[in-house]
PDB file of N, CA and C in Angstrom:
ATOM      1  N   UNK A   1     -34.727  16.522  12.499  1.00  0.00           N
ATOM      2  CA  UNK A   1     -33.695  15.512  12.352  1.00  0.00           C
ATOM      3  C   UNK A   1     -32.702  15.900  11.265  1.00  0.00           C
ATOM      4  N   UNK A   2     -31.116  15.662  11.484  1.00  0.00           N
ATOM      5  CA  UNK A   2     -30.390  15.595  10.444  1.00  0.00           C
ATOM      6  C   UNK A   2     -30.404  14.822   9.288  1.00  0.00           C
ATOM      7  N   UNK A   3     -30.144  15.455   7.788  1.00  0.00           N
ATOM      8  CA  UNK A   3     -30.258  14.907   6.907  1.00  0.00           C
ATOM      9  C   UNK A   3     -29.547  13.299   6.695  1.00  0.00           C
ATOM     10  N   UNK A   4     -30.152  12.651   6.053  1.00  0.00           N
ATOM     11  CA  UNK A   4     -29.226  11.189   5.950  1.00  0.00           C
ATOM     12  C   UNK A   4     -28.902  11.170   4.497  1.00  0.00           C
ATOM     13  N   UNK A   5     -27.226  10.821   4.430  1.00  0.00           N
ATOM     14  CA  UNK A   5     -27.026   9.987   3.151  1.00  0.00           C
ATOM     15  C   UNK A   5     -27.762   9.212   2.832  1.00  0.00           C
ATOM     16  N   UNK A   6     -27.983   8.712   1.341  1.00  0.00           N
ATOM     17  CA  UNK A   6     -28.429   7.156   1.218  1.00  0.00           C
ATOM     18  C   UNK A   6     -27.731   6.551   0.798  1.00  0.00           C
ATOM     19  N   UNK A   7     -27.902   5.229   1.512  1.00  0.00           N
ATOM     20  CA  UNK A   7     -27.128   4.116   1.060  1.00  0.00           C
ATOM     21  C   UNK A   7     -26.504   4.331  -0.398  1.00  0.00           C
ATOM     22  N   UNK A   8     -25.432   3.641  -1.167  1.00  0.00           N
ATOM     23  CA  UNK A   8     -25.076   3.447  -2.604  1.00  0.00           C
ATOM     24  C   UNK A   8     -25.872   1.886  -2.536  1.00  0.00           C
ATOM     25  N   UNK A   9     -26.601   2.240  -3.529  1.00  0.00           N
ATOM     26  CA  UNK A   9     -27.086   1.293  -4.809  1.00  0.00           C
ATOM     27  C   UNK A   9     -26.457   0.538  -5.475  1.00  0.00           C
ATOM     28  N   UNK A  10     -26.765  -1.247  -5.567  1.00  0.00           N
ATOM     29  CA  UNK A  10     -25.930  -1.522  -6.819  1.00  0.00           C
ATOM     30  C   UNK A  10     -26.844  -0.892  -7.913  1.00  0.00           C
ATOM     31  N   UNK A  11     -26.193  -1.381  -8.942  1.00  0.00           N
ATOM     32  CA  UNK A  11     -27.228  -1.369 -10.209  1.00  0.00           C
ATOM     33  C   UNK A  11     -28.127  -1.868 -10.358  1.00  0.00           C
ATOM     34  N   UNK A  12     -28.868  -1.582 -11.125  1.00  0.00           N
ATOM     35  CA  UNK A  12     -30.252  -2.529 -11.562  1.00  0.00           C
ATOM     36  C   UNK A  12     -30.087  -4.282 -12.073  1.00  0.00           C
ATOM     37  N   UNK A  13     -28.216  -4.230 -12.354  1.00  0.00           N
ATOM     38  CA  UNK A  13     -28.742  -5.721 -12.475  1.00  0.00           C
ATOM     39  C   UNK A  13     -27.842  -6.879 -11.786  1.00  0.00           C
ATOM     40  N   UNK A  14     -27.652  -5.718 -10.294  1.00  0.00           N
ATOM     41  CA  UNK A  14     -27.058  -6.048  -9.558  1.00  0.00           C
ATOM     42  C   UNK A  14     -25.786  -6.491  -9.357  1.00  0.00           C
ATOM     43  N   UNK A  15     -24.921  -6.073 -10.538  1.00  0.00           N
ATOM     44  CA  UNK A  15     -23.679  -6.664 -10.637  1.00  0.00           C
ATOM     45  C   UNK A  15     -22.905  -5.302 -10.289  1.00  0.00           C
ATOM     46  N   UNK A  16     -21.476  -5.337 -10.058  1.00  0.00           N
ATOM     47  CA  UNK A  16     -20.514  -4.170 -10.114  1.00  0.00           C
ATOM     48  C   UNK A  16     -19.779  -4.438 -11.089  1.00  0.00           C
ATOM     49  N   UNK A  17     -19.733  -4.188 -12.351  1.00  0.00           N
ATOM     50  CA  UNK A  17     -18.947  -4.523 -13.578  1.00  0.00           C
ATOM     51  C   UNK A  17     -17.900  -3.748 -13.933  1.00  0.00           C
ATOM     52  N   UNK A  18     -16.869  -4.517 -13.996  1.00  0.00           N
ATOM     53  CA  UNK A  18     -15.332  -4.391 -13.868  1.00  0.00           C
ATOM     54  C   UNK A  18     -14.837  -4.791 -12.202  1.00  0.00           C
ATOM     55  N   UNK A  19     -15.066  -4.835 -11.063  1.00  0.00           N
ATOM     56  CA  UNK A  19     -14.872  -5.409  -9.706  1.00  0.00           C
ATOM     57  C   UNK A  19     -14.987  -6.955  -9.839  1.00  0.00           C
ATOM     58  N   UNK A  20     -13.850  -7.660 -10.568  1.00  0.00           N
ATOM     59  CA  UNK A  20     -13.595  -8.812 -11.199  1.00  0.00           C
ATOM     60  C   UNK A  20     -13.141  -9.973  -9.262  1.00  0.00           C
ATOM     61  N   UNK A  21     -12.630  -8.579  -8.567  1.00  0.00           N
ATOM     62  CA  UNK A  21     -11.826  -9.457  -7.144  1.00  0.00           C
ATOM     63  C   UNK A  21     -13.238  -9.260  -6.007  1.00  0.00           C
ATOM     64  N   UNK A  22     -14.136  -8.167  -6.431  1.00  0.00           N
ATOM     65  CA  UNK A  22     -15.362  -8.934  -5.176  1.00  0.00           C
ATOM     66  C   UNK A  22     -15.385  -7.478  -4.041  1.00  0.00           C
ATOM     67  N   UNK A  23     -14.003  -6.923  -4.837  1.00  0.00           N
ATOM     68  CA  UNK A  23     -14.323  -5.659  -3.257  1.00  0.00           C
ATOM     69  C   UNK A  23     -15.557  -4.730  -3.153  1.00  0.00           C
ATOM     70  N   UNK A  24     -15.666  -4.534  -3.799  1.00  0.00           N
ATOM     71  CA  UNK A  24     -16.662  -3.634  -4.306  1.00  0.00           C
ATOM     72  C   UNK A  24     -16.298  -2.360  -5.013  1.00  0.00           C
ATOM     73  N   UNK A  25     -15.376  -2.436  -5.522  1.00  0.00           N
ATOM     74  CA  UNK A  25     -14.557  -0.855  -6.047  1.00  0.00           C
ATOM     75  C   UNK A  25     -14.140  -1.434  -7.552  1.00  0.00           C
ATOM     76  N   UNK A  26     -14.061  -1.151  -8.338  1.00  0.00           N
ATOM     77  CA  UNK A  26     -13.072  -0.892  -9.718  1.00  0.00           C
ATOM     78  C   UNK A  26     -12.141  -0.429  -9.855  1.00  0.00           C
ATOM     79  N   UNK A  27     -11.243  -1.136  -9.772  1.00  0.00           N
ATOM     80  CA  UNK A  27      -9.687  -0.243  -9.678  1.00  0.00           C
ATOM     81  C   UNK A  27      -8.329  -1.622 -10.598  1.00  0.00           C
ATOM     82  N   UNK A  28      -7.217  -1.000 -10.617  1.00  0.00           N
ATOM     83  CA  UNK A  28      -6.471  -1.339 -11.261  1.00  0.00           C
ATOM     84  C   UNK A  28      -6.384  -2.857 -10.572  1.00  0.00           C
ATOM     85  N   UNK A  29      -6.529  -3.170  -9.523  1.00  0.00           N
ATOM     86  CA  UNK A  29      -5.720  -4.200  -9.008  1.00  0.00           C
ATOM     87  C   UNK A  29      -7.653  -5.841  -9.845  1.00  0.00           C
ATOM     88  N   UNK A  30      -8.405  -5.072 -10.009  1.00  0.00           N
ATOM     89  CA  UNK A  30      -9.368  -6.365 -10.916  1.00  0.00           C
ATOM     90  C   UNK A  30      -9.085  -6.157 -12.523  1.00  0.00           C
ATOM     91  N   UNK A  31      -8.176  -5.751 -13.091  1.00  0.00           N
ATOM     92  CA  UNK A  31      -7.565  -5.953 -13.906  1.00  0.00           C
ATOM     93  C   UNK A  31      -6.346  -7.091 -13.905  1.00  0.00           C
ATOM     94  N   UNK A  32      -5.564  -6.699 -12.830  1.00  0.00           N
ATOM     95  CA  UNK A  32      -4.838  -7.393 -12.593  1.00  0.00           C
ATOM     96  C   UNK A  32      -4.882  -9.129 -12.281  1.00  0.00           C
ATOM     97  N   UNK A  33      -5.972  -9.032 -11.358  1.00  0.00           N
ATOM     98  CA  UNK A  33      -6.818 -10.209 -11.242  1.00  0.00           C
ATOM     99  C   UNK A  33      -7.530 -11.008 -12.557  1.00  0.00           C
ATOM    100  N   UNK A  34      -7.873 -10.261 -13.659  1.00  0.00           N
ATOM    101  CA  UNK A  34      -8.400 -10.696 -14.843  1.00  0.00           C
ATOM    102  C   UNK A  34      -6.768 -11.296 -15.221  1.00  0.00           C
ATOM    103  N   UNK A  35      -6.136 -10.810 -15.238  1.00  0.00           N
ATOM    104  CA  UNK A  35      -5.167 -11.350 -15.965  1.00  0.00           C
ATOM    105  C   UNK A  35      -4.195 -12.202 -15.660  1.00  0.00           C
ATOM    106  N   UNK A  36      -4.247 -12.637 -14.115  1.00  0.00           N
ATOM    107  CA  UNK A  36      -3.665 -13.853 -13.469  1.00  0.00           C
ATOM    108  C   UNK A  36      -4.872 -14.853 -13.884  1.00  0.00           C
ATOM    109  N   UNK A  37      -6.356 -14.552 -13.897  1.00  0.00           N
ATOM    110  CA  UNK A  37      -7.081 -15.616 -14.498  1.00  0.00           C
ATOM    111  C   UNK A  37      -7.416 -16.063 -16.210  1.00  0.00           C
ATOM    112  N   UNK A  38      -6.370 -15.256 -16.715  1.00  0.00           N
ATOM    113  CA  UNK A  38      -6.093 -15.365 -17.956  1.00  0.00           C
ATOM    114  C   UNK A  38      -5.080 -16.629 -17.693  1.00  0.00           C
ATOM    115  N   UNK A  39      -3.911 -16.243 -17.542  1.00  0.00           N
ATOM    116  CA  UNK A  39      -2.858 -16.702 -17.822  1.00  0.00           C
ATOM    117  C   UNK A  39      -3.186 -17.681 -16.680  1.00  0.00           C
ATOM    118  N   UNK A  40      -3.830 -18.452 -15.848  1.00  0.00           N
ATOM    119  CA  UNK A  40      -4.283 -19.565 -15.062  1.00  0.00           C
ATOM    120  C   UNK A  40      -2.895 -19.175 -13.959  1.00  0.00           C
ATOM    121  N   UNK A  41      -2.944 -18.129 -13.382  1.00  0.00           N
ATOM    122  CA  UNK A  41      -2.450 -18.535 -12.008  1.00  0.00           C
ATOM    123  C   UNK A  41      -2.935 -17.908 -10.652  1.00  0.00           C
ATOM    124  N   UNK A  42      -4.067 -17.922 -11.054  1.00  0.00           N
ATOM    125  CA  UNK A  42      -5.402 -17.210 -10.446  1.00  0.00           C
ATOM    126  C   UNK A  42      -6.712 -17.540 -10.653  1.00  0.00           C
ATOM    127  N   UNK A  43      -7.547 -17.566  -9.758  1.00  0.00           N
ATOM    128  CA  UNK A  43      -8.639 -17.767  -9.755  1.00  0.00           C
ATOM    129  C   UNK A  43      -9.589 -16.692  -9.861  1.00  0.00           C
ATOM    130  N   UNK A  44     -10.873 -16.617 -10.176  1.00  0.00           N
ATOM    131  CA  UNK A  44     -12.129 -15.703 -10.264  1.00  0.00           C
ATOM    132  C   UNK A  44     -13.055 -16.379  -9.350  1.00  0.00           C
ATOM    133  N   UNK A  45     -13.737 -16.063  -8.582  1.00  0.00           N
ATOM    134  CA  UNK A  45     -15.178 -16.399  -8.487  1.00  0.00           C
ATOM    135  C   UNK A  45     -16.217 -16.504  -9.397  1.00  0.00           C
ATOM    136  N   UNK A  46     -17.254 -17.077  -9.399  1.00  0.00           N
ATOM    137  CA  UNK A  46     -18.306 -16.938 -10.306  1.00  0.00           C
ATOM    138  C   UNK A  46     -19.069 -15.656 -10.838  1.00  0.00           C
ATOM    139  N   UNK A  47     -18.845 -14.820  -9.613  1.00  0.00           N
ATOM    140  CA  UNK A  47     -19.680 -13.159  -9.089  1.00  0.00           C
ATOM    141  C   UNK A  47     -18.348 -13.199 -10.288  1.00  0.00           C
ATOM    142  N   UNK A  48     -16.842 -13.060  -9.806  1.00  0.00           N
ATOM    143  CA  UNK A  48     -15.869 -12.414 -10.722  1.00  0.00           C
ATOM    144  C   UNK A  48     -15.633 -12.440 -12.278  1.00  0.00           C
ATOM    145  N   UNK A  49     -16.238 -14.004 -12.182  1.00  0.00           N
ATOM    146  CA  UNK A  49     -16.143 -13.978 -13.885  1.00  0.00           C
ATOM    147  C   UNK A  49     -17.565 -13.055 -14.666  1.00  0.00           C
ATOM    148  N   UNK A  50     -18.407 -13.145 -13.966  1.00  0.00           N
ATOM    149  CA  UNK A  50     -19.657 -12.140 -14.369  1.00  0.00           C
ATOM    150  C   UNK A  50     -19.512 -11.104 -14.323  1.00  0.00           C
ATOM    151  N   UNK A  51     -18.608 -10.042 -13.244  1.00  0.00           N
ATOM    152  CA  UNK A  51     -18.450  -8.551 -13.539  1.00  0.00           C
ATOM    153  C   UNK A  51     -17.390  -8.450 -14.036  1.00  0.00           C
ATOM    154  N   UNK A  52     -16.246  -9.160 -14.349  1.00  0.00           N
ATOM    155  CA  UNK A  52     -14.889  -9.056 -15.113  1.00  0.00           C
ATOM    156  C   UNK A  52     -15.431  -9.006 -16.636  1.00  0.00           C
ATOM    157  N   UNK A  53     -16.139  -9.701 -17.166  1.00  0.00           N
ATOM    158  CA  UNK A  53     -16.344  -9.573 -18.404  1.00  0.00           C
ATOM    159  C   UNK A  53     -17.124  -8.670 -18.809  1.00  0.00           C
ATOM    160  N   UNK A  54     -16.715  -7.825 -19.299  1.00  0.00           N
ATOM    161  CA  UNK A  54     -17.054  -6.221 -19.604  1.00  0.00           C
ATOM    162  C   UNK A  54     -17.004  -6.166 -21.078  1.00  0.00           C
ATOM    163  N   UNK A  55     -16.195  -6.797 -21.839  1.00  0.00           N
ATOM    164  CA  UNK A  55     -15.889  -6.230 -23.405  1.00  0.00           C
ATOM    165  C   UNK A  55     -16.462  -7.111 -23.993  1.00  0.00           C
ATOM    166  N   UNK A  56     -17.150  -6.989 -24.922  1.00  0.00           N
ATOM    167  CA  UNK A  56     -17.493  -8.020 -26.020  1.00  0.00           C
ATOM    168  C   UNK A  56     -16.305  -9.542 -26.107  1.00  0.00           C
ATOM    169  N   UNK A  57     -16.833 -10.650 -25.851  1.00  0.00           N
ATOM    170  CA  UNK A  57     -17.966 -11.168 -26.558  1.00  0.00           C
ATOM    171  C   UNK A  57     -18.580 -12.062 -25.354  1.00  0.00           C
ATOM    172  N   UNK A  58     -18.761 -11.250 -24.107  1.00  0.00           N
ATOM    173  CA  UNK A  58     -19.617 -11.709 -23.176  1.00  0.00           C
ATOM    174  C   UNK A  58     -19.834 -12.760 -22.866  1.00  0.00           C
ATOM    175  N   UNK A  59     -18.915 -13.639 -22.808  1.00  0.00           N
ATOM    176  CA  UNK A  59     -19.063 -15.289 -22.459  1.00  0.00           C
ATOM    177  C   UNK A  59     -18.867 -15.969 -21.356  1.00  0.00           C
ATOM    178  N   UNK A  60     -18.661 -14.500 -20.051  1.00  0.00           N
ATOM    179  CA  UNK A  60     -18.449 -15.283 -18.588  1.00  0.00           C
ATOM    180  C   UNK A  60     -17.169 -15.726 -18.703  1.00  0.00           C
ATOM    181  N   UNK A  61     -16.228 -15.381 -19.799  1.00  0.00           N
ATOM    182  CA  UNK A  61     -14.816 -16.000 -19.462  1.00  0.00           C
ATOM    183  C   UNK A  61     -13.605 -14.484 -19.955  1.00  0.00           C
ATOM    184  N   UNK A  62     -13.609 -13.915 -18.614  1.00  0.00           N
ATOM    185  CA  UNK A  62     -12.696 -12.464 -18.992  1.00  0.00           C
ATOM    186  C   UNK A  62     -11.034 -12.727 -19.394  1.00  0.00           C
ATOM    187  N   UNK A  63     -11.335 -12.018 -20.153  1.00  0.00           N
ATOM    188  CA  UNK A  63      -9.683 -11.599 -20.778  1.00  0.00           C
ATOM    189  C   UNK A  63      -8.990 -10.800 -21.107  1.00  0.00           C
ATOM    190  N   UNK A  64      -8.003 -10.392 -21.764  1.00  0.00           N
ATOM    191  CA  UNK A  64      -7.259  -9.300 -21.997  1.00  0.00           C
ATOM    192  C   UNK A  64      -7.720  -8.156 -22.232  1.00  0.00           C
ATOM    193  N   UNK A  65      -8.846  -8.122 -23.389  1.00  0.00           N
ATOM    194  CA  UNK A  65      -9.657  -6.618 -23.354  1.00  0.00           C
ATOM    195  C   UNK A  65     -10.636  -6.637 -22.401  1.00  0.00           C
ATOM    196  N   UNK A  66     -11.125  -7.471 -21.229  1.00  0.00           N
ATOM    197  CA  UNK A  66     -11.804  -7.056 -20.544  1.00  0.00           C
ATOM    198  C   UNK A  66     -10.932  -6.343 -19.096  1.00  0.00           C
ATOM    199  N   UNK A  67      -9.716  -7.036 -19.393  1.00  0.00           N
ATOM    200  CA  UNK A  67      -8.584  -6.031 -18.154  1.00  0.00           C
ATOM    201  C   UNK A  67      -8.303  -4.962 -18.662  1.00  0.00           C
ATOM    202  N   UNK A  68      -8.413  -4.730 -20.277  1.00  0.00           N
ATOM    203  CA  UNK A  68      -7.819  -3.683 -20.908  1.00  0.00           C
ATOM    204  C   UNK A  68      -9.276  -2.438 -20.639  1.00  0.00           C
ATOM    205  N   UNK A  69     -10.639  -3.316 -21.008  1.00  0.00           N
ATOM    206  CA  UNK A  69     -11.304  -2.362 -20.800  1.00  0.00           C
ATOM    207  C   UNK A  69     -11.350  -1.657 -19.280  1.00  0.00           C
ATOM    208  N   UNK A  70     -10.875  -2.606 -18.551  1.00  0.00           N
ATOM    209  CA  UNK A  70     -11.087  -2.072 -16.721  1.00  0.00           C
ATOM    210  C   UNK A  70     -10.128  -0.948 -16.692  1.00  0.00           C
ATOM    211  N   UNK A  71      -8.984  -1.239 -16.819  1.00  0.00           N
ATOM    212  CA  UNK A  71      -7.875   0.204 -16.694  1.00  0.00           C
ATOM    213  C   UNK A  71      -8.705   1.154 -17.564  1.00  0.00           C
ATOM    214  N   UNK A  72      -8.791   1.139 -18.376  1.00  0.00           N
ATOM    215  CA  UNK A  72      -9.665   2.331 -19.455  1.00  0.00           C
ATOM    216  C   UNK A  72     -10.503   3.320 -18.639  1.00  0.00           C
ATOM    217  N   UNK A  73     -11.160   2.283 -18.273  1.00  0.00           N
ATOM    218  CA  UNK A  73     -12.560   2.710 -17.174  1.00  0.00           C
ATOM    219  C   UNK A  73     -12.025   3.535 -15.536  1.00  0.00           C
ATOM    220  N   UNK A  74     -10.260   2.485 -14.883  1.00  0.00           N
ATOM    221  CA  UNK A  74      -9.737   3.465 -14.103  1.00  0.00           C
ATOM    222  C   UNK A  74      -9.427   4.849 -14.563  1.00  0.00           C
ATOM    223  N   UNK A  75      -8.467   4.948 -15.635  1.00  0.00           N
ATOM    224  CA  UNK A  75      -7.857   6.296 -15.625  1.00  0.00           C
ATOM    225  C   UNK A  75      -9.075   7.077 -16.443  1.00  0.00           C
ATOM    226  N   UNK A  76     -10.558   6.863 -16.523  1.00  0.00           N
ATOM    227  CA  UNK A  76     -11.305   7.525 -16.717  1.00  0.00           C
ATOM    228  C   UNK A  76     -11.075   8.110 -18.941  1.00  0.00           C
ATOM    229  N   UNK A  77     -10.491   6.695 -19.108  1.00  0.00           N
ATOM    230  CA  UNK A  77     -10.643   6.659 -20.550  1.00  0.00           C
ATOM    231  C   UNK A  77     -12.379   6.624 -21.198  1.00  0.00           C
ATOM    232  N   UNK A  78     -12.784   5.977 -20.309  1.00  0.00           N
ATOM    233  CA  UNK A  78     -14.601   5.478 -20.602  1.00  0.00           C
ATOM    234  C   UNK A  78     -14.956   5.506 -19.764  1.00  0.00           C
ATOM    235  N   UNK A  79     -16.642   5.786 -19.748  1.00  0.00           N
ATOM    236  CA  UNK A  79     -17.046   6.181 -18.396  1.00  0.00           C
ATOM    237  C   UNK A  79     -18.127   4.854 -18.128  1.00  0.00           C
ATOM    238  N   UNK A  80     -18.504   4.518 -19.154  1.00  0.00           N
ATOM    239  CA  UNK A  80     -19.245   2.871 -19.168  1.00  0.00           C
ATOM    240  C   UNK A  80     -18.081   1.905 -19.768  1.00  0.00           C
ATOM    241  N   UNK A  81     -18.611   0.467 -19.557  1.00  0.00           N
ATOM    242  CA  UNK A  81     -17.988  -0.827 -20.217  1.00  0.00           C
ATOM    243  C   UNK A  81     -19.359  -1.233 -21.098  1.00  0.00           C
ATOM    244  N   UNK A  82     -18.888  -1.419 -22.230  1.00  0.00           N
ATOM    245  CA  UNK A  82     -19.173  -1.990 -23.303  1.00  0.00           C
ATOM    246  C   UNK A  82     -20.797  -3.291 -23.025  1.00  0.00           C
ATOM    247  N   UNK A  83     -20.417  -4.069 -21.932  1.00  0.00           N
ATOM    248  CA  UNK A  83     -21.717  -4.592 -21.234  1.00  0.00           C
ATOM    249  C   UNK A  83     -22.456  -3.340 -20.846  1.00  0.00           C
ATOM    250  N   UNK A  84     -22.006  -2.729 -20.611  1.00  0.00           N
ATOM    251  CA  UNK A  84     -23.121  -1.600 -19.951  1.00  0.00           C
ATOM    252  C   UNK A  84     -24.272  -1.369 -20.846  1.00  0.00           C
ATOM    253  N   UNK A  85     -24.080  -0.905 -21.937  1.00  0.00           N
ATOM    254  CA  UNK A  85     -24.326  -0.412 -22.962  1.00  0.00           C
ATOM    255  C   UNK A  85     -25.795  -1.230 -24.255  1.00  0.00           C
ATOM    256  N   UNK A  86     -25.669  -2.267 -23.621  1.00  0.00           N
ATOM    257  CA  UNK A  86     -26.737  -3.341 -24.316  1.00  0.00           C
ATOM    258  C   UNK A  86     -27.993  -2.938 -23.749  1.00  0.00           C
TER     259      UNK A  86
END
């Protein structure tokens, strides 16, 4: 038989952290999303407010350095988020 990929894995604690919009990817546009739910003209999901908040001080309510940490994490400034890391 031909070899099989395996599936991708979430993480162990099942979240995708920084994927603030639910797609399943990390990319510029759940930054963007953090920051229409900053400035209230946007919504998060519950899943969103749990993987959006990435930067200290972990309170389920993302904000500016947690969009700031997501771009970081796109252009491959950091290779973890700051939640990761506990």
């Amino acid at each position: 038989p031909a070899p099989t990929t395996p599936a991708p894995t979430a993480p162990a604690s099942g979240y995708i952290y920084g994927d603030a919009d639910g797609n399943g990817r990390v990319e510029a546009a759940d930054a963007a999303a953090i920051l229409r739910y900053v400035v209230q003209i946007g919504e998060l999901t519950e899943l969103g407010r749990i993987q959006g908040d990435v930067a200290p001080a972990f309170d389920g309510k993302p904000d500016s350095s947690d969009a700031a940490a997501v771009l970081r994490r796109v252009v491959q400034l950091i290779t973890i988020f700051p939640i990761e890391e506990q």
